[in-house]
C-alpha atoms as a PDB file:
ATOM      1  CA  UNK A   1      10.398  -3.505  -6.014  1.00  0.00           C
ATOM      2  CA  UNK A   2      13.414  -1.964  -4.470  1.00  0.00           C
ATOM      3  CA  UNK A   3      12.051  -2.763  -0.816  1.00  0.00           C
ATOM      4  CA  UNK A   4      11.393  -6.766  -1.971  1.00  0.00           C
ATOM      5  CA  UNK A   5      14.759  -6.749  -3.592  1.00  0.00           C
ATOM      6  CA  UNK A   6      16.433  -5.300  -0.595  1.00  0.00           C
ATOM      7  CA  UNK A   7      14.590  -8.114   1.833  1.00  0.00           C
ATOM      8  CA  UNK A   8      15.704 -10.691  -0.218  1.00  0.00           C
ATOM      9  CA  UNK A   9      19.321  -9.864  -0.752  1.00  0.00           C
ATOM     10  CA  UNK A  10      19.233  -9.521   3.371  1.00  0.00           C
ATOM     11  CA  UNK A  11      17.699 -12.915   3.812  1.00  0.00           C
ATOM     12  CA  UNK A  12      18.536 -15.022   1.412  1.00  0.00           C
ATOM     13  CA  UNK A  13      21.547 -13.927  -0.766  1.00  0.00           C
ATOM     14  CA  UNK A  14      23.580 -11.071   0.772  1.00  0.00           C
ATOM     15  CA  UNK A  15      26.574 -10.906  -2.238  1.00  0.00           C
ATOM     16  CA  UNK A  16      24.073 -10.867  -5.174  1.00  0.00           C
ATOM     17  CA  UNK A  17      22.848  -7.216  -6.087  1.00  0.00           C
ATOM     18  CA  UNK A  18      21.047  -8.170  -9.251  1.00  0.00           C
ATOM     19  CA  UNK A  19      17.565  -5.744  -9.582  1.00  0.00           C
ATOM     20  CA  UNK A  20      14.216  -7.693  -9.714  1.00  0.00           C
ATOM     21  CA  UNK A  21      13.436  -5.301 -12.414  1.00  0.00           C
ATOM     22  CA  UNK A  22      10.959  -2.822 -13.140  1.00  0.00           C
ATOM     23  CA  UNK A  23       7.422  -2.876 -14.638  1.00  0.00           C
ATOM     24  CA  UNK A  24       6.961  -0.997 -17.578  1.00  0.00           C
ATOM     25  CA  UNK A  25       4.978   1.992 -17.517  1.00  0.00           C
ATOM     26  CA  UNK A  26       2.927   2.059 -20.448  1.00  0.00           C
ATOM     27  CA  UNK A  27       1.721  -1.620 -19.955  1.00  0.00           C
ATOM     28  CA  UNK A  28      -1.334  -0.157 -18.173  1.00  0.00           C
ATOM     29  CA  UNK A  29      -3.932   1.702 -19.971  1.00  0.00           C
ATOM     30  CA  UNK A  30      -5.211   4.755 -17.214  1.00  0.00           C
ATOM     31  CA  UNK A  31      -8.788   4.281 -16.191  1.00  0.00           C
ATOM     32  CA  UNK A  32     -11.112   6.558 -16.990  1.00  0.00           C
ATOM     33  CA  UNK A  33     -15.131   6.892 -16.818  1.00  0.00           C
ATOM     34  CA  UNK A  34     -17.239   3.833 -17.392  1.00  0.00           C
ATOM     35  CA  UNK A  35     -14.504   1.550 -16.951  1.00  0.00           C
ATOM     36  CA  UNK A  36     -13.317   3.444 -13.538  1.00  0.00           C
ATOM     37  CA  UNK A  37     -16.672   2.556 -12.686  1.00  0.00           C
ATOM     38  CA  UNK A  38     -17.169  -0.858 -13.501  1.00  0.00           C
ATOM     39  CA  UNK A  39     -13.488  -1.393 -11.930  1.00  0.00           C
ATOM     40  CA  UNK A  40     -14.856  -0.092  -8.813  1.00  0.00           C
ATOM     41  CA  UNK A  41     -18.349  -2.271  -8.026  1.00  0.00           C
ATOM     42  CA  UNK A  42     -16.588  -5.200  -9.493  1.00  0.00           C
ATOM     43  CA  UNK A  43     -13.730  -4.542  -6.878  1.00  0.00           C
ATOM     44  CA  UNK A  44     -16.954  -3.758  -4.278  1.00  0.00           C
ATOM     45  CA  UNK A  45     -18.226  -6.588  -5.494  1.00  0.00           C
ATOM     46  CA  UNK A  46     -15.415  -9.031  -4.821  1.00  0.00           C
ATOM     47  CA  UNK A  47     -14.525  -7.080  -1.375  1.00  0.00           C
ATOM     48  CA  UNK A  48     -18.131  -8.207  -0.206  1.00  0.00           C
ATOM     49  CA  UNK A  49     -18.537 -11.397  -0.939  1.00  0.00           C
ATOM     50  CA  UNK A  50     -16.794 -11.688   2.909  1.00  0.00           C
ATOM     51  CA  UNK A  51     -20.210 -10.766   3.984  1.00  0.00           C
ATOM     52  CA  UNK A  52     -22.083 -13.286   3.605  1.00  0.00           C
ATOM     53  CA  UNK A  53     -20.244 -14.922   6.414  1.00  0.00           C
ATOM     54  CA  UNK A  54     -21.460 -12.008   8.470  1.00  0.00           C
ATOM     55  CA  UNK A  55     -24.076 -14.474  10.418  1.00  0.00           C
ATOM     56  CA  UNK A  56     -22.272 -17.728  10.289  1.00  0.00           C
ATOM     57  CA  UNK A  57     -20.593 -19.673  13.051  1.00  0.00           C
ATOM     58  CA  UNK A  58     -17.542 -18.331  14.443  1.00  0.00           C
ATOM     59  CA  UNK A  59     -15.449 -20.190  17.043  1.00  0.00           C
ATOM     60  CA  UNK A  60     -15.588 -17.313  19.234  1.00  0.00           C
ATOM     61  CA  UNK A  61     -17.118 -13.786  19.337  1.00  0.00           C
ATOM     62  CA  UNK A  62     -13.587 -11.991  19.020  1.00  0.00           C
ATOM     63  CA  UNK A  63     -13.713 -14.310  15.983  1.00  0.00           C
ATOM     64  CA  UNK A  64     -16.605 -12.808  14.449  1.00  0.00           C
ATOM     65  CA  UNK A  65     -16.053  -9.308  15.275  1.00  0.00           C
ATOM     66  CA  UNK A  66     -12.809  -9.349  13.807  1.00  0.00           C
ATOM     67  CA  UNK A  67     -14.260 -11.150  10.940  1.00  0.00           C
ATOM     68  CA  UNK A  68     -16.608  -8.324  10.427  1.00  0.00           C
ATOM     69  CA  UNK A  69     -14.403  -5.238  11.237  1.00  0.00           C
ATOM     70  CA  UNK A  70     -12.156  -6.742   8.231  1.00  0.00           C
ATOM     71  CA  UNK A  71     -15.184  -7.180   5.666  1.00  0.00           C
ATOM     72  CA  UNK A  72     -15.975  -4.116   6.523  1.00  0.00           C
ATOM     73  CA  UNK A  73     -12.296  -2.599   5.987  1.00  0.00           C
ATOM     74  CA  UNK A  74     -11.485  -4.392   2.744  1.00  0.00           C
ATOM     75  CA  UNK A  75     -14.557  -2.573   1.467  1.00  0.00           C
ATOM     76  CA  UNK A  76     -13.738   0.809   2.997  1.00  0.00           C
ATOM     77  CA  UNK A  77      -9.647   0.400   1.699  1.00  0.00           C
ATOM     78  CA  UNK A  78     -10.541  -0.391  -1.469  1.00  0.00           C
ATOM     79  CA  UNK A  79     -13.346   1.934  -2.343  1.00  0.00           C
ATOM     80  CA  UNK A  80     -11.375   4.835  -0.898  1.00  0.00           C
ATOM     81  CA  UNK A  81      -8.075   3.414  -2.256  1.00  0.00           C
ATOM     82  CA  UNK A  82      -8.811   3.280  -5.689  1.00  0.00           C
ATOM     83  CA  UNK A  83     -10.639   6.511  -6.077  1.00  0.00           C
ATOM     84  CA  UNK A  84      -7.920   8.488  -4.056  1.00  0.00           C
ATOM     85  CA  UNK A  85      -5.479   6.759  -6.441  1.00  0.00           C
ATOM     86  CA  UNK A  86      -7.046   7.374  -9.944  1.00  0.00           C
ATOM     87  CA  UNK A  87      -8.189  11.365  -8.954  1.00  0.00           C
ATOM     88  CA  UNK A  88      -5.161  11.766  -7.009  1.00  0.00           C
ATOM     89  CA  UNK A  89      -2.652  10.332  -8.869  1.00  0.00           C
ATOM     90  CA  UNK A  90      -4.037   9.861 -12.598  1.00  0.00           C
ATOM     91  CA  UNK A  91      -0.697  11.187 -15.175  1.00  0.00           C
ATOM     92  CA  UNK A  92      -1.988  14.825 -14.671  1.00  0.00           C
ATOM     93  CA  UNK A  93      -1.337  14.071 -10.815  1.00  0.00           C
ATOM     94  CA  UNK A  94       2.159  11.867 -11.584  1.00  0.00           C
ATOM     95  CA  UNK A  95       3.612  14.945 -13.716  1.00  0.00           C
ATOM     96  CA  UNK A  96       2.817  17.610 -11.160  1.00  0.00           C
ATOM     97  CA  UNK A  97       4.196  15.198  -7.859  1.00  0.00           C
ATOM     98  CA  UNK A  98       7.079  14.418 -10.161  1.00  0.00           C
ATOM     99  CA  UNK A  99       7.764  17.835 -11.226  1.00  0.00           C
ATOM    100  CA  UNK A 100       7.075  19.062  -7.624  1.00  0.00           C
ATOM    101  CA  UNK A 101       9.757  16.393  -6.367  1.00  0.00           C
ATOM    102  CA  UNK A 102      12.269  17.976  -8.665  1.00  0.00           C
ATOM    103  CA  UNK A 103      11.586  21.449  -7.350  1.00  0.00           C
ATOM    104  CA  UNK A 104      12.433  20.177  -4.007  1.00  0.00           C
ATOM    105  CA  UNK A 105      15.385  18.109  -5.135  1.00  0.00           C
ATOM    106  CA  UNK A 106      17.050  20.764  -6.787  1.00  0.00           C
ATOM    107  CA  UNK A 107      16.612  23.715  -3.510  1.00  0.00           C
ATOM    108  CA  UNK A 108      18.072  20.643  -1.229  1.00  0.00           C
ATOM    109  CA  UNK A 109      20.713  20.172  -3.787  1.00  0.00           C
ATOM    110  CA  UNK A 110      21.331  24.066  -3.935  1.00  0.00           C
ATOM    111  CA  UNK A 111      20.937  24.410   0.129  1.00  0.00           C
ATOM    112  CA  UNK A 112      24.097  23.888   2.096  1.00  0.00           C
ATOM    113  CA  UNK A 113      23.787  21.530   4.932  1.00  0.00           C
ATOM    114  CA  UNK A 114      23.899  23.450   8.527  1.00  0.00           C
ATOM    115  CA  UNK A 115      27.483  23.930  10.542  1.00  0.00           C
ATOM    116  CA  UNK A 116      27.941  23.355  13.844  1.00  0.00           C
ATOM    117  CA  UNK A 117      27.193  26.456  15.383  1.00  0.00           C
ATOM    118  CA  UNK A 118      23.874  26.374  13.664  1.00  0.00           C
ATOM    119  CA  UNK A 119      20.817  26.300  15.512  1.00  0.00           C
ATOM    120  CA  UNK A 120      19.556  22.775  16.030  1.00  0.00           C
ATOM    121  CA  UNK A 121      16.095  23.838  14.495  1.00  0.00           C
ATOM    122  CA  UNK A 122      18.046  24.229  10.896  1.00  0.00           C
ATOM    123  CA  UNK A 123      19.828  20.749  11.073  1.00  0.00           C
ATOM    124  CA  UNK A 124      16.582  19.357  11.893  1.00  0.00           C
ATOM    125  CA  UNK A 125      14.918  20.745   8.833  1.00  0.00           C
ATOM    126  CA  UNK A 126      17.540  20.130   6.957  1.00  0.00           C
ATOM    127  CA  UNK A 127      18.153  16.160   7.961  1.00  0.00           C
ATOM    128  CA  UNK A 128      13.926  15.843   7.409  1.00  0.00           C
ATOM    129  CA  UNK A 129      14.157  17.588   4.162  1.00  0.00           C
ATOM    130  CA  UNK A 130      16.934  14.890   2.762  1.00  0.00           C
ATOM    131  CA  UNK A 131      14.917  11.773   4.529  1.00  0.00           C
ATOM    132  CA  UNK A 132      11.806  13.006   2.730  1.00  0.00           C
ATOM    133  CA  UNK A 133      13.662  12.918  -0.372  1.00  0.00           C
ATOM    134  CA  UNK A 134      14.987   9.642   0.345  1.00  0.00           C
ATOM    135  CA  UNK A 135      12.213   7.958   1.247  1.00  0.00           C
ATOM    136  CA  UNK A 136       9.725   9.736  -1.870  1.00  0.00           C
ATOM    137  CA  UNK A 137      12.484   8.287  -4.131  1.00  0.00           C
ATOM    138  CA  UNK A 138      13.807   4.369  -2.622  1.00  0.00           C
ATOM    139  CA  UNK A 139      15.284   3.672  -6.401  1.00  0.00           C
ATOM    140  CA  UNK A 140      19.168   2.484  -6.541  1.00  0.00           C
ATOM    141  CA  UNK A 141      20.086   5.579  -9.185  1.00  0.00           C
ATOM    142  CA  UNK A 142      17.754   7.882  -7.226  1.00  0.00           C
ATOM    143  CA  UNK A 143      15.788   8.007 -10.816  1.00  0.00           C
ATOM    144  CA  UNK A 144      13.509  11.340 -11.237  1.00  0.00           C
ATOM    145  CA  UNK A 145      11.074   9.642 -13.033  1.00  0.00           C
ATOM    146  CA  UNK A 146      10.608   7.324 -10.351  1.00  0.00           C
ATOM    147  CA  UNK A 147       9.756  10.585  -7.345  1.00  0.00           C
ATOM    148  CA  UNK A 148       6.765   9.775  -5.359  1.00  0.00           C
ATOM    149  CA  UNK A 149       5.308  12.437  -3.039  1.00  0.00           C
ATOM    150  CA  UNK A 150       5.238  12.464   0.784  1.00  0.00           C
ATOM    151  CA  UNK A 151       1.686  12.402   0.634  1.00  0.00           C
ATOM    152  CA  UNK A 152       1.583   9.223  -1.139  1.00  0.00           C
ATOM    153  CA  UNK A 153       3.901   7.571   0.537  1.00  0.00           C
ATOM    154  CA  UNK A 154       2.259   8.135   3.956  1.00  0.00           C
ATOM    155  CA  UNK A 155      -1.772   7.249   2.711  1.00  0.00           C
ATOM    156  CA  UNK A 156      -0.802   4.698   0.054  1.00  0.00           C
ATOM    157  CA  UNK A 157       1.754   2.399   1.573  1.00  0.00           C
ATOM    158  CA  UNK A 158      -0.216   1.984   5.236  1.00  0.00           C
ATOM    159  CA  UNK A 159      -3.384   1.245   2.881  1.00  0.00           C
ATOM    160  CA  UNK A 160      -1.609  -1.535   1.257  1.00  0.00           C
ATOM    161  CA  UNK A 161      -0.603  -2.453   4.951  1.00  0.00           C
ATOM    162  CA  UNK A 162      -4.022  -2.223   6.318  1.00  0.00           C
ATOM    163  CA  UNK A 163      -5.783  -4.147   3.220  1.00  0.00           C
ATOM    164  CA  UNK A 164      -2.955  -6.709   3.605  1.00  0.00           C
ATOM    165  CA  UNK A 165      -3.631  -7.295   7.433  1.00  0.00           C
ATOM    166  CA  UNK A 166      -7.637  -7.516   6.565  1.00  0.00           C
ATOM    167  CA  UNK A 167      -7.203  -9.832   3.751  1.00  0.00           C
ATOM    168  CA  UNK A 168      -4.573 -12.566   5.886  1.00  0.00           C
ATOM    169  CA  UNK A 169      -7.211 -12.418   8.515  1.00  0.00           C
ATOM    170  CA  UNK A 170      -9.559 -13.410   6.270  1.00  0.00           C
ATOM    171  CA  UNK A 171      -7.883 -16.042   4.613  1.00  0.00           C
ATOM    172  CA  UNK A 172      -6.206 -17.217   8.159  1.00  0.00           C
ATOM    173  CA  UNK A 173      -9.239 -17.108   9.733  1.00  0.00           C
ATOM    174  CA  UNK A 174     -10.833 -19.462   7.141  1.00  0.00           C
ATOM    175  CA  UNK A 175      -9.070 -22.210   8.101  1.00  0.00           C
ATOM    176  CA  UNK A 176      -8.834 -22.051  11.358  1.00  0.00           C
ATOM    177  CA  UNK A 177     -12.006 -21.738  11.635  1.00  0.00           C
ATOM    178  CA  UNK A 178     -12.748 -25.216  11.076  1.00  0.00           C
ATOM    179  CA  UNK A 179     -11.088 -26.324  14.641  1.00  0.00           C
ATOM    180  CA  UNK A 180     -14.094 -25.493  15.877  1.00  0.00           C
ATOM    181  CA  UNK A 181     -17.249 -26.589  13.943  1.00  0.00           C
ATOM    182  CA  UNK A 182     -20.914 -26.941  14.915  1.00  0.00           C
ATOM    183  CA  UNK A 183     -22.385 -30.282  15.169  1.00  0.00           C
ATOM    184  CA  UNK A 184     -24.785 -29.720  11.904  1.00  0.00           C
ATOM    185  CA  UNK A 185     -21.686 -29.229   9.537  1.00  0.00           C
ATOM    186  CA  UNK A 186     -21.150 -33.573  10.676  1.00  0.00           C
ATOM    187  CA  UNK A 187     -24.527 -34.138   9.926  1.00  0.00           C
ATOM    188  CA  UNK A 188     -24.744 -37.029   6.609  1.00  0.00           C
ATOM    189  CA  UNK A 189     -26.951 -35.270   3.778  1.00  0.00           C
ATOM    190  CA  UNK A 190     -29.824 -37.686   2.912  1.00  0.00           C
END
């Protein structure tokens, strides 16, 4: 939320520093057995419907193989993305990256920062030690409760990413698609 609010206060409205506001966090019920399991073929389930276009005209063969390499990827990011998220970070997981976050928070808060005659190895710890904890925590109080880990800022956000570039192509791709259409799609049905 911080990262959308930040985007739109740089595009659109500059002076106004109003928050976009924060979901709740017990509006969402964990997931656990049966219905992790029905979550995940239904998401399967949705994910391949893209396959059925596997055979179909394309306008080109990059076309198609792109077509397929992102059927294939929304499948493979969101089998693998909502398992590693519900073993990985299920509220066991949250309470022990949070608490983990606030062990390192607290030995960079009790570490001094290098001096100038330091070696250059120390101040480059030191200055990837605070970005880590700036970029696990992007919140405008720096918020504990709201610590992520390293980990799941460098697998989770480029998943989003990824599944975001796969879906567009999908949904660009279906309409451009129709520049190009075979002959039998102008055919009148008797």
């Amino acid at each position: 939320m911080n990262i959308l609010r930040g985007i739109a206060n740089y595009f659109w409205d500059k002076k106004k520093k109003s928050s976009l506001g924060r979901r709740s966090d017990n509006d969402v019920l964990p997931l656990t057995g049966t219905a992790l399991a029905f979550g995940l073929v239904s998401t399967l389930a949705f994910m391949a419907t893209n396959f059925i276009a596997w055979n179909f005209h394309f306008p080109t063969p990059l076309e198609r193989l792109l077509w397929r390499i992102s059927s294939c990827g929304l499948v493979g990011v969101s089998a693998v993305g909502v398992l590693l998220i519900e073993l990985m970070w299920n509220d066991e997981g949250i309470k022990r990256m949070q608490e983990a976050a606030r062990e390192r928070r607290k030995e960079l808060a009790d570490s001094e920062p290098p001096h100038g005659g330091d070696n250059w190895k120390d101040h480059l710890i030191y200055r990837f030690r605070v970005f880590k904890m700036r970029i696990c925590n992007n919140s405008p109080d720096n918020d504990p409760n709201l610590d992520t880990s390293f980990l799941f800022v460098f697998l989770v956000v480029p998943g989003f990413a990824i599944y975001t570039i796969f879906r567009l192509y999908i949904l660009v791709e279906d309409v451009i698609a129709f520049r190009a259409l075979p002959a039998e799609a102008y055919m009148t049905v008797d």
